[in-house]
N, C-alpha and C. Protein backbone atom coordinates (compact mmCIF):
# COMPACT_ATOMS: atom_id res chain seq x y z
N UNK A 1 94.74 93.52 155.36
CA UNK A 1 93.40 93.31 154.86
C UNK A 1 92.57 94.57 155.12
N UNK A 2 91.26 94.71 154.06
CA UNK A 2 90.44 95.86 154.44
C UNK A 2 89.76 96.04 155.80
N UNK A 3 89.43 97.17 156.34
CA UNK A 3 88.65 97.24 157.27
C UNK A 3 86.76 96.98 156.88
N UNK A 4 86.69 97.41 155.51
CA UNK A 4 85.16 96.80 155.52
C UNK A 4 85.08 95.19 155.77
N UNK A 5 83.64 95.01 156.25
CA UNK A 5 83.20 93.23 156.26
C UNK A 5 83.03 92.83 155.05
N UNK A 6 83.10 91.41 155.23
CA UNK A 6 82.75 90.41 154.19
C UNK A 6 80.90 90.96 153.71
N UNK A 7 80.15 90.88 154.59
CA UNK A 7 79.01 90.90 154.43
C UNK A 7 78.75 92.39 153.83
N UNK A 8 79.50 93.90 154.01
CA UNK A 8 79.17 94.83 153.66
C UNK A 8 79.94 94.91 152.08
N UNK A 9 81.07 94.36 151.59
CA UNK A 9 81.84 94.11 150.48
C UNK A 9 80.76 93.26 149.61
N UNK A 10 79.99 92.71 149.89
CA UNK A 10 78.80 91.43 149.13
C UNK A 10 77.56 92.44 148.85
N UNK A 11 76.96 93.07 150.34
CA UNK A 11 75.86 93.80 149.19
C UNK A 11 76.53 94.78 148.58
N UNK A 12 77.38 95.80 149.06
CA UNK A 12 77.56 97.09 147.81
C UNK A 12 78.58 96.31 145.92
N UNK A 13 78.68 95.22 146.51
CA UNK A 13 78.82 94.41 145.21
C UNK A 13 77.21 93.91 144.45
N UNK A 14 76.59 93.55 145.29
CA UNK A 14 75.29 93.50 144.37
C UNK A 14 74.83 94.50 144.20
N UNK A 15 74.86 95.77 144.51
CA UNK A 15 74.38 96.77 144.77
C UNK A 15 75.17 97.02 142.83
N UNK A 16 76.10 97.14 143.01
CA UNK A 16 76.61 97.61 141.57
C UNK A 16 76.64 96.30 140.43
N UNK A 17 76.20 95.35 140.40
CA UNK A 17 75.77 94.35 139.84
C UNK A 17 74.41 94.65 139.01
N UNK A 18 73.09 95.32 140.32
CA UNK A 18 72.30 95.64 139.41
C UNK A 18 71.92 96.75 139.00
N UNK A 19 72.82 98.04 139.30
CA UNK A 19 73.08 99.06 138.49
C UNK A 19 73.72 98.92 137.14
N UNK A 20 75.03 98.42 137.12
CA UNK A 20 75.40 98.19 135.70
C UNK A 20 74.38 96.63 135.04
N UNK A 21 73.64 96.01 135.20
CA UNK A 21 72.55 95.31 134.64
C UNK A 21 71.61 96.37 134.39
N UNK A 22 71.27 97.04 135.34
CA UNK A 22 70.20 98.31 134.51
C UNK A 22 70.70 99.27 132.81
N UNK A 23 71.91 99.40 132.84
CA UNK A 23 72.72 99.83 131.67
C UNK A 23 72.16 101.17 131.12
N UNK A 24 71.67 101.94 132.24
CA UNK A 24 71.16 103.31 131.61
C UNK A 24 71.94 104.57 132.46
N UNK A 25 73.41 104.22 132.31
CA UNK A 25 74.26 105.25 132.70
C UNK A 25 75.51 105.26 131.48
N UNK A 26 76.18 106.03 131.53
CA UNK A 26 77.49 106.49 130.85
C UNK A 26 78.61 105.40 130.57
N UNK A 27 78.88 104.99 129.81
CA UNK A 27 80.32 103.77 129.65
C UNK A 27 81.08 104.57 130.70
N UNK A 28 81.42 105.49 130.84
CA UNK A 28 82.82 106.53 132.29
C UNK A 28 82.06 105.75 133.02
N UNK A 29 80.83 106.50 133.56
CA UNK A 29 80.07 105.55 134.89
C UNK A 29 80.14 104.55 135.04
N UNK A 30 79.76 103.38 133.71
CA UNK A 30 79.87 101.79 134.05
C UNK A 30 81.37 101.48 134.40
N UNK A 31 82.37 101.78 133.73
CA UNK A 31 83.97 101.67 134.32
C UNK A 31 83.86 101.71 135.54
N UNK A 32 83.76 102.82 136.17
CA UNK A 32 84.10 103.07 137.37
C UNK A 32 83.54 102.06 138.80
N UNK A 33 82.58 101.59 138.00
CA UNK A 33 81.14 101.05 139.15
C UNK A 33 81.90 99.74 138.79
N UNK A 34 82.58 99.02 137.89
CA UNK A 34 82.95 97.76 137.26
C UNK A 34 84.50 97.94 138.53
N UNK A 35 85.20 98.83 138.24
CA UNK A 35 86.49 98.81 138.79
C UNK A 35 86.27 98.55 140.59
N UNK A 36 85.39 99.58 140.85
CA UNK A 36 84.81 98.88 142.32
C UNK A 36 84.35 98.02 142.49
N UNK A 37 83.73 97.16 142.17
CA UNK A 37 83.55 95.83 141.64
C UNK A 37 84.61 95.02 142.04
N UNK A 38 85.49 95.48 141.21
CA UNK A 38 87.07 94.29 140.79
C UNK A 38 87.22 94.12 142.23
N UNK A 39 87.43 95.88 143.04
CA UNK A 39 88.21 95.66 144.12
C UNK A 39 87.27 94.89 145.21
N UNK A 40 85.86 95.33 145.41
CA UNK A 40 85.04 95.03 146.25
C UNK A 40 85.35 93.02 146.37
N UNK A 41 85.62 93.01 144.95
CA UNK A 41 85.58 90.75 145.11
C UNK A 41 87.04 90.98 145.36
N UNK A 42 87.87 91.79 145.29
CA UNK A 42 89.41 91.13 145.88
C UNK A 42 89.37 91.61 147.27
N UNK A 43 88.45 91.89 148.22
CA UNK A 43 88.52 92.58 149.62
C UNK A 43 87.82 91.08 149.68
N UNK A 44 86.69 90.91 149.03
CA UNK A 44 85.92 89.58 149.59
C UNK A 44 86.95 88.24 149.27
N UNK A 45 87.83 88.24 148.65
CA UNK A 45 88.62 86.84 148.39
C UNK A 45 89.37 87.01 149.06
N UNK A 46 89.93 87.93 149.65
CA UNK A 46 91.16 88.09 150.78
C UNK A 46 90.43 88.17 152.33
N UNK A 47 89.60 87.95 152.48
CA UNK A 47 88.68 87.95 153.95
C UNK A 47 88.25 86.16 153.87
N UNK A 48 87.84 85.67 152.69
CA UNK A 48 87.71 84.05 152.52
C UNK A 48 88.69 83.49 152.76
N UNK A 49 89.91 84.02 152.19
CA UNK A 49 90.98 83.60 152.47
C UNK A 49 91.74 83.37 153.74
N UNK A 50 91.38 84.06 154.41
CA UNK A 50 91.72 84.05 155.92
C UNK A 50 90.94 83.47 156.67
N UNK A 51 89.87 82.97 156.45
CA UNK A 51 88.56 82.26 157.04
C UNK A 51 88.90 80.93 156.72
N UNK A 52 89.87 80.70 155.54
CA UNK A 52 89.95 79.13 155.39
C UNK A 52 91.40 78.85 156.25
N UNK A 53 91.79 79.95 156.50
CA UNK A 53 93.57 79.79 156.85
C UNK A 53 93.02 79.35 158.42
N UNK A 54 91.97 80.17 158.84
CA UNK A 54 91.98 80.03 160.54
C UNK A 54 90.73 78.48 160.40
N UNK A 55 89.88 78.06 159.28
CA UNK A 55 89.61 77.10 159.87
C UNK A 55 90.28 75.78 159.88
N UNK A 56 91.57 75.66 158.79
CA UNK A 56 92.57 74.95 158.65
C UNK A 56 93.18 74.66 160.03
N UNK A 57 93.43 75.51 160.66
CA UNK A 57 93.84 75.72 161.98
C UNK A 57 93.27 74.88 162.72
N UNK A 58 91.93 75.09 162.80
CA UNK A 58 91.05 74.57 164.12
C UNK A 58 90.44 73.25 163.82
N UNK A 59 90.59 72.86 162.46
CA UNK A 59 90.66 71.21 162.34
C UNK A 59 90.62 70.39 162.77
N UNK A 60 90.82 69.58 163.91
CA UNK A 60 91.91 69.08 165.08
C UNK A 60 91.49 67.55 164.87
N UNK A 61 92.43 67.00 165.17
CA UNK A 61 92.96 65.16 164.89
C UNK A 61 93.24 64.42 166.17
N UNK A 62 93.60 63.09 166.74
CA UNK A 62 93.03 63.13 167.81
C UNK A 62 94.52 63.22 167.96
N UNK A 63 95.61 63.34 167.98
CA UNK A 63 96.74 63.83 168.37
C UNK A 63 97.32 65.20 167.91
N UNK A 64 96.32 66.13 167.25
CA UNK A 64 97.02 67.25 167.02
C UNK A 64 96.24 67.83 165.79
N UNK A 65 96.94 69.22 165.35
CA UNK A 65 95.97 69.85 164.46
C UNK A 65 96.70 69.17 162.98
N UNK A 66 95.76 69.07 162.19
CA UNK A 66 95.72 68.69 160.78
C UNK A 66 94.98 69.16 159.95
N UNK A 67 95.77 70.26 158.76
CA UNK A 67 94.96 70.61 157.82
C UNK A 67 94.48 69.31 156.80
N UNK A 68 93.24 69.65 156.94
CA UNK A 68 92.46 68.81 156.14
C UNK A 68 91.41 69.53 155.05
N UNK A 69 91.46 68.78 153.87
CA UNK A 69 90.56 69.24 152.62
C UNK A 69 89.21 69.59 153.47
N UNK A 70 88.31 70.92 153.01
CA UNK A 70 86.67 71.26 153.22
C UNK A 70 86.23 70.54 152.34
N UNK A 71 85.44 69.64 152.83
CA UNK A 71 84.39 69.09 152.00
C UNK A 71 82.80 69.32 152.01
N UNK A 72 82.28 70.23 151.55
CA UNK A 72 80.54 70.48 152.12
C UNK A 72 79.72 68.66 152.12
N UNK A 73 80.02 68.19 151.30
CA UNK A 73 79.40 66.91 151.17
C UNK A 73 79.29 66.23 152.34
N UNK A 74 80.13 66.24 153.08
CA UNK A 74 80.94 65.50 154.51
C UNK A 74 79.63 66.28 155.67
N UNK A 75 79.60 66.89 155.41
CA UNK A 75 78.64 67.62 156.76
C UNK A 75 79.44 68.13 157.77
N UNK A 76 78.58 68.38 158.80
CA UNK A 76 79.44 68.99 160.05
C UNK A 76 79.30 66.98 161.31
């Protein structure tokens, strides 16, 4: 996995969200700012991804650990 954070991968993703929404640079430029992009959300889906793997983990049942479905509805 990358060494940047989740949280620093999210703003320089908005960060180029509303540069290419501004649309007053070069199609080369918008590519490039789009392709970092791509990668910036596959650094952030592979850091989620591991956040659901370790809270799967810590789940716990009263005899043992059990992955169980996240439900936000359910509360804490």
């Amino acid at each position: 996995m990358s060494e940047i954070s989740f949280e620093k991968s999210m703003a320089a993703l908005d960060e180029i969200v509303k540069k290419l929404e501004q649309g007053d640079m070069s199609l080369e430029e918008m590519l490039k700012l789009f392709e970092r992009g791509i990668a910036l959300s596959r650094i952030c889906n592979e850091i989620l991804n591991e956040a659901e793997k370790k809270v799967n983990v810590l789940i716990k049942k009263d005899d043992g650990y059990e992955k169980q479905e996240f439900n936000p509805s359910e509360g804490v």
